[in-house]
N, C-alpha and C. Protein backbone atom coordinates (compact mmCIF):
# COMPACT_ATOMS: atom_id res chain seq x y z
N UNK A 1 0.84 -1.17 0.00
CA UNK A 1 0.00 0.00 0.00
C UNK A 1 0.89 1.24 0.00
N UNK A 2 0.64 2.11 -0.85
CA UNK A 2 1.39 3.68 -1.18
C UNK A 2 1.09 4.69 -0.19
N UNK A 3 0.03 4.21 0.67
CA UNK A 3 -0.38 5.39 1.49
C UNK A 3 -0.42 4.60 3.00
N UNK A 4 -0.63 6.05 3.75
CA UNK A 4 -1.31 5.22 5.22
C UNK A 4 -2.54 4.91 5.38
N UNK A 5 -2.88 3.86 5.51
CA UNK A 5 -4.29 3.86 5.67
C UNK A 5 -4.63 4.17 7.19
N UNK A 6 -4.54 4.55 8.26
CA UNK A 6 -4.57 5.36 9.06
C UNK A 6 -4.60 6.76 8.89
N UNK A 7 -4.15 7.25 8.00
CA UNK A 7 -4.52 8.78 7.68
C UNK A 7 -5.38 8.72 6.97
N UNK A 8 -5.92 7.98 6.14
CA UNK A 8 -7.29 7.92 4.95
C UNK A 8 -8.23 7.54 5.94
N UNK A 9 -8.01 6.76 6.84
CA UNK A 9 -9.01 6.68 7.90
C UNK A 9 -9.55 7.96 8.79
N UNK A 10 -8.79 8.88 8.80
CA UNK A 10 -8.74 9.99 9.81
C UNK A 10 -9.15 10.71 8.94
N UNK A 11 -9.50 11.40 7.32
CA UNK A 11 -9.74 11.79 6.85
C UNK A 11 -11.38 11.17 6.49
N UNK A 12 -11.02 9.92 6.83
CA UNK A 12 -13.22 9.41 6.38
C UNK A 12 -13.55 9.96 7.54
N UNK A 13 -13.11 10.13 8.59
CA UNK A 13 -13.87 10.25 9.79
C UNK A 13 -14.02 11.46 9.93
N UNK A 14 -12.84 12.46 9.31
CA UNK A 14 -12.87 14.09 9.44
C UNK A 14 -14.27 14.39 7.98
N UNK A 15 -14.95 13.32 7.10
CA UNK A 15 -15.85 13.93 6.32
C UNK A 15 -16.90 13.10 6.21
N UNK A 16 -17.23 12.24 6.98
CA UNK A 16 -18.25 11.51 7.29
C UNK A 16 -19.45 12.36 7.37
N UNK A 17 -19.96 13.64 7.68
CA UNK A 17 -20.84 14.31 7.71
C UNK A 17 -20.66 15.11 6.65
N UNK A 18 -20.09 14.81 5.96
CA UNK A 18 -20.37 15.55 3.94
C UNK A 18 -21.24 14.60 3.41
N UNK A 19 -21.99 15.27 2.09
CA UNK A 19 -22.79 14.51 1.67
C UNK A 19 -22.14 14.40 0.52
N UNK A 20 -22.81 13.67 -0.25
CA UNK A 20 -21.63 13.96 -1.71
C UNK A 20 -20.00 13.73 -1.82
N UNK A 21 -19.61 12.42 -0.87
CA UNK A 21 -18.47 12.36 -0.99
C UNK A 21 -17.75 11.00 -1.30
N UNK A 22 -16.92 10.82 -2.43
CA UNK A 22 -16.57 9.92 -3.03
C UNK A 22 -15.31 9.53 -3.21
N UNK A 23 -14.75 8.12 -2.77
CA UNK A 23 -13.44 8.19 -2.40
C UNK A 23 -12.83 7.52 -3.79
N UNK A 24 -12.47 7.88 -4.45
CA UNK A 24 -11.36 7.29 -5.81
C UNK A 24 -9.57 7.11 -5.42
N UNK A 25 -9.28 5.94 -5.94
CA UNK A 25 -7.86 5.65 -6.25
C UNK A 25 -7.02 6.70 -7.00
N UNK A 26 -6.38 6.77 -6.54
CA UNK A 26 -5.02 7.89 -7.40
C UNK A 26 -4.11 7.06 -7.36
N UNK A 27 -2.85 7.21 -8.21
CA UNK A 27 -1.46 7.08 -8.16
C UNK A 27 -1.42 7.41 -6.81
N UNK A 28 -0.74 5.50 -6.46
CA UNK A 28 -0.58 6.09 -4.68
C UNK A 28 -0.87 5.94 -3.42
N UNK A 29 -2.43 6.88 -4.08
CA UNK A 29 -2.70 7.39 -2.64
C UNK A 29 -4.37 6.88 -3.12
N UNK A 30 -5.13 7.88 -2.16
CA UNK A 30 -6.91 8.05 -2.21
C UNK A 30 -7.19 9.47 -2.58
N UNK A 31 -8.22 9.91 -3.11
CA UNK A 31 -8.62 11.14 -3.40
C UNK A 31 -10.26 10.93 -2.53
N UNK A 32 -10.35 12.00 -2.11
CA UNK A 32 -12.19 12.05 -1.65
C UNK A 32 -12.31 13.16 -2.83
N UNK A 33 -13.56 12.72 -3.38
CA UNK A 33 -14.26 14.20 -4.23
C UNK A 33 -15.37 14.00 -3.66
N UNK A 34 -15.93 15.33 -3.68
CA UNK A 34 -17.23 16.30 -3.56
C UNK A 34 -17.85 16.55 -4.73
N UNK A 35 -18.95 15.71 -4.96
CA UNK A 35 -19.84 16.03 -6.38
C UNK A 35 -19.22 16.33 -7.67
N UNK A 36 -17.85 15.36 -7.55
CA UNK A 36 -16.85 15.05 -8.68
C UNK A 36 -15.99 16.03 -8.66
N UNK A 37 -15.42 16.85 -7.86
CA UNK A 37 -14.63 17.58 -7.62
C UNK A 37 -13.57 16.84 -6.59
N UNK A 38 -12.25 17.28 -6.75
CA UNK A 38 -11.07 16.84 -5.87
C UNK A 38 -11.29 17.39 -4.55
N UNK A 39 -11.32 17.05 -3.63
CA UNK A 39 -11.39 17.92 -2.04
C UNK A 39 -10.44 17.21 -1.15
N UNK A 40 -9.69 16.48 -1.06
CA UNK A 40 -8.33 16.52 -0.42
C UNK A 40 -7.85 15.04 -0.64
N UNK A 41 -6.96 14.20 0.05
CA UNK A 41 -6.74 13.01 -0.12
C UNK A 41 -5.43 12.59 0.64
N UNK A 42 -4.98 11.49 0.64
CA UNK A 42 -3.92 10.77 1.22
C UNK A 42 -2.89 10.43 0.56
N UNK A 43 -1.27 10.61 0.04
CA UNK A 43 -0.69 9.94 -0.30
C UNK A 43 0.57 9.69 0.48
N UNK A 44 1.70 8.85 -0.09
CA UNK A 44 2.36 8.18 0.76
C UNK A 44 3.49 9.23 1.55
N UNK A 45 3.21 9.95 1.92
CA UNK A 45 4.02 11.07 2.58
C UNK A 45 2.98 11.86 3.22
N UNK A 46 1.72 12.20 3.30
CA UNK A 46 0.69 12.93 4.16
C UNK A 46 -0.47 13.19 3.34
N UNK A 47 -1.04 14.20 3.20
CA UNK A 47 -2.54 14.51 2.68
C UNK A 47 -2.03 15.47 1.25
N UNK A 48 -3.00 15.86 1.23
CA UNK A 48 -3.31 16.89 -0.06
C UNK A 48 -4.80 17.20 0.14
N UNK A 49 -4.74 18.68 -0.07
CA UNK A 49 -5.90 19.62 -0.04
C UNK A 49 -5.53 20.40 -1.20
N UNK A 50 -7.15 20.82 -1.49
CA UNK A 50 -7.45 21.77 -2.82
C UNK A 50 -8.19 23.06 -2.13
N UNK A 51 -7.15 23.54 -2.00
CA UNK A 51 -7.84 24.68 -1.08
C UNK A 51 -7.87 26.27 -2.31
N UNK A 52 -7.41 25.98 -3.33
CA UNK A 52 -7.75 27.06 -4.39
C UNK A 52 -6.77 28.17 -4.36
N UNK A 53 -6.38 28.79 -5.13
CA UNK A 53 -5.21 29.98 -5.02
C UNK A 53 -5.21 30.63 -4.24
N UNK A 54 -7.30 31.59 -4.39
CA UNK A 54 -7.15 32.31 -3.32
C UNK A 54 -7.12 31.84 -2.21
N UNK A 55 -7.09 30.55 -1.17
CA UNK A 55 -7.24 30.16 -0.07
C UNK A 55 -5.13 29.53 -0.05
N UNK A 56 -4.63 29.86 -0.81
CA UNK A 56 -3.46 29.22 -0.75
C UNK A 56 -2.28 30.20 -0.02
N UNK A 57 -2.25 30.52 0.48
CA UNK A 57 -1.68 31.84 1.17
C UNK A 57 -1.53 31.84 2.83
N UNK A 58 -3.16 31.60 3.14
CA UNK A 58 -3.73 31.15 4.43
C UNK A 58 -3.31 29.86 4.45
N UNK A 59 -3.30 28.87 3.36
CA UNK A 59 -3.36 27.56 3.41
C UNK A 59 -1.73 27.30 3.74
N UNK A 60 -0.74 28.35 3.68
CA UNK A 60 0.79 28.07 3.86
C UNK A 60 0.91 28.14 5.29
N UNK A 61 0.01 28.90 5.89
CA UNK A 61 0.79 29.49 7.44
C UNK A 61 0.54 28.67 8.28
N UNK A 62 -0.16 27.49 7.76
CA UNK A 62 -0.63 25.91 8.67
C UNK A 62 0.66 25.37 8.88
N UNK A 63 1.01 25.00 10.10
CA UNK A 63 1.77 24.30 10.84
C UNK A 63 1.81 22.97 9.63
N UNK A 64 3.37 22.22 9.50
CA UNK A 64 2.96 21.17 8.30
C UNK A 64 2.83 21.28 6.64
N UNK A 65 2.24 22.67 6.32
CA UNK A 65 1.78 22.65 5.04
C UNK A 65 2.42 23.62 4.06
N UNK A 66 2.71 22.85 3.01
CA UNK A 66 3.47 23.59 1.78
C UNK A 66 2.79 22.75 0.46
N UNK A 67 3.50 23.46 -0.24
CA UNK A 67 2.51 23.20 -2.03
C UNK A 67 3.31 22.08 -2.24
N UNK A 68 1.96 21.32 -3.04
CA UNK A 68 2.34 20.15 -3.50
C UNK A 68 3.32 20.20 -4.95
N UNK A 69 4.43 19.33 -4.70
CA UNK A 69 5.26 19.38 -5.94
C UNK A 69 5.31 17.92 -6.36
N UNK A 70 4.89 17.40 -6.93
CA UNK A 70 4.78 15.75 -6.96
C UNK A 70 5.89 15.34 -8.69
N UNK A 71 5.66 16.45 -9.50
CA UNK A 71 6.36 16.20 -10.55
C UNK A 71 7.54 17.26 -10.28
N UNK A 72 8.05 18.00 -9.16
CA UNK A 72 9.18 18.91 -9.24
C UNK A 72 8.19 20.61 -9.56
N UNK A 73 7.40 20.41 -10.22
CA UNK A 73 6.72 21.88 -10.26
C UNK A 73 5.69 22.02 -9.34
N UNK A 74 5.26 22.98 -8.59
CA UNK A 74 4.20 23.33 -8.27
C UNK A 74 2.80 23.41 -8.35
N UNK A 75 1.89 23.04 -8.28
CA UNK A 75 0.29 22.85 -8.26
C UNK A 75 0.19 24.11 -7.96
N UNK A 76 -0.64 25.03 -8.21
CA UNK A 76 -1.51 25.96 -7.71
C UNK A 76 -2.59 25.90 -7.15
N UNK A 77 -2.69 26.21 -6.07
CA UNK A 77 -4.30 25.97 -5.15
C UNK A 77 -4.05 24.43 -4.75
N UNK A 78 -3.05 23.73 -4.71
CA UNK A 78 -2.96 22.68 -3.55
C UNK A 78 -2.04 22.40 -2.36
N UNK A 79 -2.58 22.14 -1.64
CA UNK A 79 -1.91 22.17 -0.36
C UNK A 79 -1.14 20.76 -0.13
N UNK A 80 0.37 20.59 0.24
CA UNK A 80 0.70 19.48 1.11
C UNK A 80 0.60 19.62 2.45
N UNK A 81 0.32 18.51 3.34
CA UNK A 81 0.56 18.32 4.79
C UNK A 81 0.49 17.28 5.17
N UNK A 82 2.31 17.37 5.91
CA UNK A 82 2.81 16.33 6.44
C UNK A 82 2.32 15.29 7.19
N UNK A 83 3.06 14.27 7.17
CA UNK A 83 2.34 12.88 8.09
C UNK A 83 2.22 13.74 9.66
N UNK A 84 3.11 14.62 10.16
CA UNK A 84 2.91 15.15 11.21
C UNK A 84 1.65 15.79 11.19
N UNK A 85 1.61 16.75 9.94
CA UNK A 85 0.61 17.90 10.03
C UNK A 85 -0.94 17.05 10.01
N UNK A 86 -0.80 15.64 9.44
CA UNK A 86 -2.27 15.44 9.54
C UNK A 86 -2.72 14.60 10.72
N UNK A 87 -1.80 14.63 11.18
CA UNK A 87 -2.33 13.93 12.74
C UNK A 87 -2.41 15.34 13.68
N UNK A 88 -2.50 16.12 13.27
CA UNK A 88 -2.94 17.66 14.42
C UNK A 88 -4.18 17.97 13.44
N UNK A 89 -5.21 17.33 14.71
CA UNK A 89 -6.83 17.76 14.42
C UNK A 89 -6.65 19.45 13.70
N UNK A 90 -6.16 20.30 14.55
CA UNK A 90 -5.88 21.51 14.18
C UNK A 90 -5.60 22.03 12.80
N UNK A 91 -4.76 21.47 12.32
CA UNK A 91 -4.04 21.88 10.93
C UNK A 91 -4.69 21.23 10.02
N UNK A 92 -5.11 20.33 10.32
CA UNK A 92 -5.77 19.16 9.29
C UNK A 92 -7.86 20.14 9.46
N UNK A 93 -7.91 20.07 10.50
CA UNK A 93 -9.10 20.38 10.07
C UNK A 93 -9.23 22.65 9.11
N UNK A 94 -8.13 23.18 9.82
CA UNK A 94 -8.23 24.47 8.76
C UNK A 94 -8.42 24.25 7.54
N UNK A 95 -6.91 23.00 7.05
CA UNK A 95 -7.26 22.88 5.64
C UNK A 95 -8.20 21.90 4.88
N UNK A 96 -8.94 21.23 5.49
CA UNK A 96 -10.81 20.59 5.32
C UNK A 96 -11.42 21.67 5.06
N UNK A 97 -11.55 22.43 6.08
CA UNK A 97 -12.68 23.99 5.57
C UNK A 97 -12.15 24.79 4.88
N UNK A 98 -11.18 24.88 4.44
CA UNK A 98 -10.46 25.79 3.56
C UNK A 98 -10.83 24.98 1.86
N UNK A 99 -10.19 23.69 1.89
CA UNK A 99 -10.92 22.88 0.69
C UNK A 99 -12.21 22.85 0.57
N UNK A 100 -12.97 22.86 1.74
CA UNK A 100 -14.69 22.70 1.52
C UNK A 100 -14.97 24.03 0.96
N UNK A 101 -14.67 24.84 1.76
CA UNK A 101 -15.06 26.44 0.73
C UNK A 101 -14.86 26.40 -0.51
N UNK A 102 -13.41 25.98 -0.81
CA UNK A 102 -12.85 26.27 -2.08
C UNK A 102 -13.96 25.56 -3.48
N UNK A 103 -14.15 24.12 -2.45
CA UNK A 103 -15.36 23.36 -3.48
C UNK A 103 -16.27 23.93 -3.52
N UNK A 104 -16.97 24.39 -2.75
CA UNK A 104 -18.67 24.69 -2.85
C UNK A 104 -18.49 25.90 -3.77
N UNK A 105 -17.76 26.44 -4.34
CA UNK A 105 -17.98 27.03 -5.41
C UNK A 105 -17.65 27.15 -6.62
N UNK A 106 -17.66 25.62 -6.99
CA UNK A 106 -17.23 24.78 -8.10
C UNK A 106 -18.59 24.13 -8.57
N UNK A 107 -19.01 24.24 -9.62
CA UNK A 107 -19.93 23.55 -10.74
C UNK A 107 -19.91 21.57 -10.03
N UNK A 108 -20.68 21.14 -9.19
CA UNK A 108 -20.98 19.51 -9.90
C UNK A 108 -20.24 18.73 -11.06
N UNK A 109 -19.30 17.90 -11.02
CA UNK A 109 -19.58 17.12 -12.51
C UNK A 109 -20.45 15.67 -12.59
């Protein structure tokens, strides 16, 4: 397994009260989407959040969290956080509501 499944666990349990939420395989890791949208996920080094450009700023000053570089370049509007950072309810849950905002104003697919 590429990921922890202890952190994908801590992440069903941090969105168990979303509706609309769907867990897909990635390279890796797990993705949860929101009404076919990306909204955060697990891979083998900590999480990933889609917390959106404008939320990416706020989304740096989290204890744990820096931009995801998975091919050497930068993502825009995604967040990394560490195996540390997602075991602190704290940091892990800013960037949940920071991704949930960022979704709810995204089109359904």
């Amino acid at each position: 397994m590429a990921y922890d499944e202890g952190l994908a666990q801590v992440l069903r349990d941090d969105l168990a009260d979303q509706v609309g939420i769907v867990e897909k395989k990635t390279f890796g890791g797990i993705a949860f989407m929101q009404w076919g949208n990306m909204l955060c996920g697990v891979h083998k080094d900590g999480g990933m959040f889609r917390v959106g450009k404008d939320n990416e700023a706020a989304a740096l000053t989290i204890e744990g969290a820096g931009p995801i570089q998975f091919t050497g370049r930068k993502m825009g509007g995604m967040i990394d956080l560490s195996d540390e950072g997602m075991e602190n309810d704290d940091a892990r849950g800013q960037l949940v509501a920071l991704a949930k905002h960022f979704i709810s104003t995204l089109p359904a697919k």
